[in-house]
C-alpha atoms as a PDB file:
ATOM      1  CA  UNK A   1      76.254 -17.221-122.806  1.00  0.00           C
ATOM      2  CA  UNK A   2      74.034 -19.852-123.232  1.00  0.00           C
ATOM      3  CA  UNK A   3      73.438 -18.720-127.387  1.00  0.00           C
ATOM      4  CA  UNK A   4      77.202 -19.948-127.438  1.00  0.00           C
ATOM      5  CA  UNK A   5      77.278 -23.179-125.492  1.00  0.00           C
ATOM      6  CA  UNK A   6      74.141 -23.960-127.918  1.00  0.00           C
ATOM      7  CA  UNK A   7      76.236 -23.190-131.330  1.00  0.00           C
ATOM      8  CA  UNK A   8      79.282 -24.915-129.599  1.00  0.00           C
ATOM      9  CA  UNK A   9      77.094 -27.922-128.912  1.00  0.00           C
ATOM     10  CA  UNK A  10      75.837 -27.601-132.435  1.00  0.00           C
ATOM     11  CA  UNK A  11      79.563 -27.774-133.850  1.00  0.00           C
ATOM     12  CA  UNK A  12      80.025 -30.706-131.345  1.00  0.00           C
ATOM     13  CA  UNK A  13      77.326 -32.301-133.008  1.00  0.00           C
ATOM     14  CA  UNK A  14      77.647 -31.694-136.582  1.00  0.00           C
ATOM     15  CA  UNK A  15      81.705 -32.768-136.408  1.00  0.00           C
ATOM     16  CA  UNK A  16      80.271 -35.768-134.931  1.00  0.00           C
ATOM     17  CA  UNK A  17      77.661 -36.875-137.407  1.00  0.00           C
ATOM     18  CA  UNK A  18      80.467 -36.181-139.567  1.00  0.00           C
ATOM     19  CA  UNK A  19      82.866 -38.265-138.434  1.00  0.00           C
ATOM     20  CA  UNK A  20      80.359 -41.236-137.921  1.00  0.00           C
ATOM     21  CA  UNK A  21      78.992 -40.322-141.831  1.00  0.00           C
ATOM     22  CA  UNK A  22      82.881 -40.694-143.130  1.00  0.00           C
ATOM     23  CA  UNK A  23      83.337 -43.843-140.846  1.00  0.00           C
ATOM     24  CA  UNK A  24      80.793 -45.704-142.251  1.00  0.00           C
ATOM     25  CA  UNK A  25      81.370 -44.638-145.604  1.00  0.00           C
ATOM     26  CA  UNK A  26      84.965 -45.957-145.464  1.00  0.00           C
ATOM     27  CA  UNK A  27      83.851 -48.731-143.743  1.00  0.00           C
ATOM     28  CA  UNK A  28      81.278 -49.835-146.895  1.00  0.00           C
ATOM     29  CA  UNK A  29      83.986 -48.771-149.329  1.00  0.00           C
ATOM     30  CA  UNK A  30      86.736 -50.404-148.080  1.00  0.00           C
ATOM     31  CA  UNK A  31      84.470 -53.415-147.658  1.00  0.00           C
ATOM     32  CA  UNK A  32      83.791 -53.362-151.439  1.00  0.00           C
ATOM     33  CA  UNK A  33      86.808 -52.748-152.475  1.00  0.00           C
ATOM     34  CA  UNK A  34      87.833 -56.195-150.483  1.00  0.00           C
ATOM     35  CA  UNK A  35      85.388 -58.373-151.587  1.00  0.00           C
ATOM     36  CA  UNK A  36      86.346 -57.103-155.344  1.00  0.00           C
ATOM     37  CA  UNK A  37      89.729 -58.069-154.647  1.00  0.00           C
ATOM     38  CA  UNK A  38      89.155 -61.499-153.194  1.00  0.00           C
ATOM     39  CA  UNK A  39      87.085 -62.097-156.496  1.00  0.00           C
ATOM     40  CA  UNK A  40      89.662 -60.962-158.749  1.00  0.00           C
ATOM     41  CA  UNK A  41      91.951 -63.270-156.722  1.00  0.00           C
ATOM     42  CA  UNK A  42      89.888 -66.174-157.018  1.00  0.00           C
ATOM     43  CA  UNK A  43      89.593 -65.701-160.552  1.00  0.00           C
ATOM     44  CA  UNK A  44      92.980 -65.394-161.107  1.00  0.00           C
ATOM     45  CA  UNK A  45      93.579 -68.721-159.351  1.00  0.00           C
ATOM     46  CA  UNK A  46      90.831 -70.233-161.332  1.00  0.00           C
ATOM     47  CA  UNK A  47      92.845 -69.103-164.541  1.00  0.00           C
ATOM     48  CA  UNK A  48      96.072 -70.594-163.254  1.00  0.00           C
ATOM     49  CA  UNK A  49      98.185 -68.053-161.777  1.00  0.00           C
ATOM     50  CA  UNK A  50      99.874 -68.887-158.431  1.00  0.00           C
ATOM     51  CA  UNK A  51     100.055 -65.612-156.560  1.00  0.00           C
ATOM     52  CA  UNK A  52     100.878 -67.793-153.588  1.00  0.00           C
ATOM     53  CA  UNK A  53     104.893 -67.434-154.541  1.00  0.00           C
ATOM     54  CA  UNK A  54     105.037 -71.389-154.209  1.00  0.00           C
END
């Protein structure tokens, strides 16, 4: 009995570190991928474009 709660605790454990490891690794790409866009933006602004629809 208690080999099992162990290896269920285990599972709890590793899904968890998981989920936290994916989290943050969306968090820091989606980050990226927003501050790349933002740039590109300002560039294209820079260059003339109005994106703005005005």
């Amino acid at each position: 009995m208690a080999v099992e709660i162990s290896r269920v605790e285990s599972g709890v454990v590793v899904a968890a570190a998981t989920a936290v490891g994916l989290g943050a690794s969306f968090a820091v790409v989606f980050g990226l991928f927003f501050r790349f866009g933002i740039a590109v933006y300002a560039i294209l602004l820079r260059m003339g474009l109005n994106l703005s629809g005005s």
